[in-house]
Protein backbone atom coordinates (compact mmCIF):
# COMPACT_ATOMS: atom_id res chain seq x y z
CA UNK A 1 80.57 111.50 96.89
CA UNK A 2 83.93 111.62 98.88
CA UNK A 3 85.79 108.76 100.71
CA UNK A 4 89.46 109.11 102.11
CA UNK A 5 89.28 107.89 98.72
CA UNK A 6 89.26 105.40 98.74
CA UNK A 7 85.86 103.82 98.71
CA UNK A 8 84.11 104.30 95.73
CA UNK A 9 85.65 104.13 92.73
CA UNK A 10 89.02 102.04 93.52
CA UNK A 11 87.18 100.30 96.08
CA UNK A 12 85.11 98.67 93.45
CA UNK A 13 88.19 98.15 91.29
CA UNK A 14 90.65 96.71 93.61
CA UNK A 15 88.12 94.90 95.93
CA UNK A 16 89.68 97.04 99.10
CA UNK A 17 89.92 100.56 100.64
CA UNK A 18 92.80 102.09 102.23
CA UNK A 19 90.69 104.59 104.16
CA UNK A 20 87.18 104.31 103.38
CA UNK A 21 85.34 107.55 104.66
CA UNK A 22 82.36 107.78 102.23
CA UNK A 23 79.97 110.87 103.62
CA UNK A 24 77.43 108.49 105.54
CA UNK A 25 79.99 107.74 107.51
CA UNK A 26 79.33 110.53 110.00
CA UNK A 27 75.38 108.61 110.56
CA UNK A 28 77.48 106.49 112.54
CA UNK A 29 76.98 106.47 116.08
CA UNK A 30 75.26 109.53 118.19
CA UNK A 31 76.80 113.30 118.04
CA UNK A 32 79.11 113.88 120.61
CA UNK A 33 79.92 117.05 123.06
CA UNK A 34 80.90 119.92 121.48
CA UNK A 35 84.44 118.76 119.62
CA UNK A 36 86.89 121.33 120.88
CA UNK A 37 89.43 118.49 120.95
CA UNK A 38 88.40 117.85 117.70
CA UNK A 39 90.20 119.35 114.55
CA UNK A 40 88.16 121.62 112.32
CA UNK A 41 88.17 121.94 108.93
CA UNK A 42 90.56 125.07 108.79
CA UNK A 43 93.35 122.95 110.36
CA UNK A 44 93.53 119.78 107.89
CA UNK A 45 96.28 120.33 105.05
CA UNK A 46 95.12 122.91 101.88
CA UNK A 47 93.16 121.58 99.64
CA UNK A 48 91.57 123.21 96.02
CA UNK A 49 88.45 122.99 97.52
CA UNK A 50 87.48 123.89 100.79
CA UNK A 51 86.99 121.27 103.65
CA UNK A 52 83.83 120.56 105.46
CA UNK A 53 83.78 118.77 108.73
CA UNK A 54 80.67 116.55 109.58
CA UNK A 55 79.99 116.55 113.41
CA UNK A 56 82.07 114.29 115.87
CA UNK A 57 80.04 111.19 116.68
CA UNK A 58 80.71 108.92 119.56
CA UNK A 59 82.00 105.44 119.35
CA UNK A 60 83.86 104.13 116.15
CA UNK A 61 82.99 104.75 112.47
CA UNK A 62 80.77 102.24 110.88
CA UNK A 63 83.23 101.73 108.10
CA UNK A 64 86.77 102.09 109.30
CA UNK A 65 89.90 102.12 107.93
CA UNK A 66 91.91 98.97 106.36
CA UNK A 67 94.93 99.39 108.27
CA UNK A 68 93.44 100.42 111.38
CA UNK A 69 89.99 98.49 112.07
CA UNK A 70 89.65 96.80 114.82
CA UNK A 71 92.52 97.97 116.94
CA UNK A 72 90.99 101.06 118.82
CA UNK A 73 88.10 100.05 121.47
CA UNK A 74 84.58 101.36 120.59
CA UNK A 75 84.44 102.20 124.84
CA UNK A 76 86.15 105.45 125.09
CA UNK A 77 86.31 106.41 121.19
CA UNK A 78 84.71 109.30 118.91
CA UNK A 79 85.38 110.34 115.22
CA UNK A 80 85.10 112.80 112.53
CA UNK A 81 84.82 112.69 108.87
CA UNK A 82 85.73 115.65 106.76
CA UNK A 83 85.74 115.97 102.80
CA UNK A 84 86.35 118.16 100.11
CA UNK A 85 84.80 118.64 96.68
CA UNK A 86 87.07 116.48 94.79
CA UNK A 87 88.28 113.14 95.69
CA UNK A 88 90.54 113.43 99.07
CA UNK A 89 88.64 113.07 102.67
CA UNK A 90 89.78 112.74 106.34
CA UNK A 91 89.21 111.00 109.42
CA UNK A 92 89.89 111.76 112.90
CA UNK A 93 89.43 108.94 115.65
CA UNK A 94 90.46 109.85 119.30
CA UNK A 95 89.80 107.22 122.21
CA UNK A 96 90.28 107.80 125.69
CA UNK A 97 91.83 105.02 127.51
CA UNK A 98 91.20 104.11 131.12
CA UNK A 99 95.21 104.51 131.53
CA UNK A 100 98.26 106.30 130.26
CA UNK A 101 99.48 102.77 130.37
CA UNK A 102 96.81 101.39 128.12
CA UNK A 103 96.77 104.27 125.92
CA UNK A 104 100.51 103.99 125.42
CA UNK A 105 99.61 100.04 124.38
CA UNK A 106 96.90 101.12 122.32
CA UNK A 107 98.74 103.56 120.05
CA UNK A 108 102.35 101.32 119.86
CA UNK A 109 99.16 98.59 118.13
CA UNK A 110 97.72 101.29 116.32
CA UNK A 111 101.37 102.20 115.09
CA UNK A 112 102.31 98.12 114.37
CA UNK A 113 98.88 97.79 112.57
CA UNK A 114 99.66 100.51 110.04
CA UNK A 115 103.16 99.69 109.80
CA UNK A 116 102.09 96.42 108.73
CA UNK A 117 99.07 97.64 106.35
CA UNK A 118 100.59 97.61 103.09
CA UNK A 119 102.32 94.12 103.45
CA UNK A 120 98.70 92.75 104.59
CA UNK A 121 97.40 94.43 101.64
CA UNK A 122 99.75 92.70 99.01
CA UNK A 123 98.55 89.44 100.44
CA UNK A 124 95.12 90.03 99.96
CA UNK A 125 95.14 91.68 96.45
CA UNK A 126 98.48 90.01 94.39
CA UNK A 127 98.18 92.27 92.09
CA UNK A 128 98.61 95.37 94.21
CA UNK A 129 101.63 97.75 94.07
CA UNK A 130 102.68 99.74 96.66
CA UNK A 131 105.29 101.96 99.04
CA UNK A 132 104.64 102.63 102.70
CA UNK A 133 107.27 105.26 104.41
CA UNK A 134 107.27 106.59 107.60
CA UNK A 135 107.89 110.22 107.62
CA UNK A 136 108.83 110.79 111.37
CA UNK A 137 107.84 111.68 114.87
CA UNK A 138 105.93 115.26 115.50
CA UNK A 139 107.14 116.10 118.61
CA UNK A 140 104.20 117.38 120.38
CA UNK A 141 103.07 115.93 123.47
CA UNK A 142 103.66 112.31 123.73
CA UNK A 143 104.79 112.54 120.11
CA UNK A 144 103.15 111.96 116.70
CA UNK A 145 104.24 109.24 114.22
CA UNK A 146 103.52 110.11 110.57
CA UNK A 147 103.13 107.42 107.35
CA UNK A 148 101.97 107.01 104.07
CA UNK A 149 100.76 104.56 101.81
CA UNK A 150 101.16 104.74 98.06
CA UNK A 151 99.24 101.99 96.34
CA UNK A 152 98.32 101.24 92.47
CA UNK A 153 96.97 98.67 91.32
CA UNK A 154 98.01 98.49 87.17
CA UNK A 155 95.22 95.60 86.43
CA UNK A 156 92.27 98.67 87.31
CA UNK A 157 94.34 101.30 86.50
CA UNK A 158 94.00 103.03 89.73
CA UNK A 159 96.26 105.09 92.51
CA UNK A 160 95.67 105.84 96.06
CA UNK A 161 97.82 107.78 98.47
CA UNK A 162 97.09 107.73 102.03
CA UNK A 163 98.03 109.29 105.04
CA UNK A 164 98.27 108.65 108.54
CA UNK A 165 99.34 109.80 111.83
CA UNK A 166 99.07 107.83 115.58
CA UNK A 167 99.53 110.17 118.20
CA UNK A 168 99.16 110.39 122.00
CA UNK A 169 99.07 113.13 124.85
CA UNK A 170 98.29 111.43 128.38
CA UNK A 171 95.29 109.05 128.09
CA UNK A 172 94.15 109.92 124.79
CA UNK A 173 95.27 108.44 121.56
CA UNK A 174 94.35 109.83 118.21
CA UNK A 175 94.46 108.86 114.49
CA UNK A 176 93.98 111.04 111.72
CA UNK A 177 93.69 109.45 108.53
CA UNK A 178 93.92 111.56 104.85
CA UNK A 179 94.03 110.14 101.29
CA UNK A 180 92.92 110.71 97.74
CA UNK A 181 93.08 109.83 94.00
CA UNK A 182 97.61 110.29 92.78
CA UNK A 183 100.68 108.99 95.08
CA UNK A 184 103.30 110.54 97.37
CA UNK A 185 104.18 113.30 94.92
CA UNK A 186 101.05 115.17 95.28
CA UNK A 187 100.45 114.24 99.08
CA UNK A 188 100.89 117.14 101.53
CA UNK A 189 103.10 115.38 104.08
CA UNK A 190 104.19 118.71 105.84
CA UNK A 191 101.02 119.86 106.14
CA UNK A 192 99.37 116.92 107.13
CA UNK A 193 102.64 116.44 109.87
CA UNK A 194 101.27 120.40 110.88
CA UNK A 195 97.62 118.44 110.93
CA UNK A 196 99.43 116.14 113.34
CA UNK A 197 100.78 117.76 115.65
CA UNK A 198 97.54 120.44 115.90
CA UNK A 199 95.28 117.06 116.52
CA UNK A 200 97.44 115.63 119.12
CA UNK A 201 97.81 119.22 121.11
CA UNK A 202 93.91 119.75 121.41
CA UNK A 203 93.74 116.56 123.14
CA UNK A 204 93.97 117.98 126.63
């Protein structure tokens, strides 16, 4: 089992994911050309245990992120799961907009909607603690906006930390998503802003 972790075990405890990538995810929607603007396993941030990419589907996952859902179109978009032994997993979502204009609008709402996660979050679940940072612009392209969110929730006795960058080169917008069991401390934010930059580079 693997979810951005999310999914399993806190989901059942806190009644919520922050990035729910469990691995039959990637059943989601038909496999796509071959991914070269895709990342690969070797470029998400180290892990203990080596990463393993599922193939890149078209359309949106079937069970997509909290903090994200519902903002990219399904028109135009294809994604990839990844996961590791323990409990930490990845996402990457890219969607092709019929515009630079409307991909520019479609990554300043991705950007809002995780911006805005954690406060939607506490509104849902009282009970949830939490610290959502943004960790700066990649400069790559069109750029690359990193954040993290840093949740616990003391009544389950659980802690997520998740990841997240909205980028966009030209017509194509891209989220990768990363999170697992612990909090900021033990995230890799600089290699997850290398992750960043790498996804939004391969997009043309």
């Amino acid at each position: 089992m693997n979810t951005l972790r999310a999914a399993a075990v806190t989901a059942a405890a806190v009644g919520m994911t922050i990035v729910p990538l469990t691995t039959t995810a990637s059943a989601a929607g038909t496999a796509a050309p071959a991914p070269r603007t895709f990342l690969s396993a070797s470029q998400l941030p180290a892990s203990s245990t080596p990463w393993q990419a599922d193939a890149v589907r078209r359309g949106l996952p079937a069970d997509g992120s909290v903090c994200t859902a519902g903002i990219a179109p399904k028109a135009g978009s294809s994604h990839r799961d990844f996961r590791t032994e323990l409990d930490t997993g990845a996402r990457q979502t890219t969607t092709v907009a019929p515009s630079t204009a409307a991909a520019k609008a479609l990554a300043a709402k991705l950007r809002a909607s995780v911006e805005g996660c954690l406060d939607r979050l506490k509104e849902q679940y009282p009970s949830l603690e939490g610290e959502a940072f943004y960790h700066g612009r990649v400069d790559v392209e069109e750029g690359a906006h990193v954040y993290s969110i840093d949740t616990a929730d003391p009544e389950a006795g659980s802690s997520d930390i998740s990841l997240y960058s909205v980028g966009r080169d030209g017509r194509s917008v891209t989220v990768v998503e990363w999170g697992q069991l612990g909090d900021l401390d033990g995230a890799p934010v600089a290699g997850f802003k290398k992750t960043a930059g790498i996804a939004v580079a391969k997009l043309n």
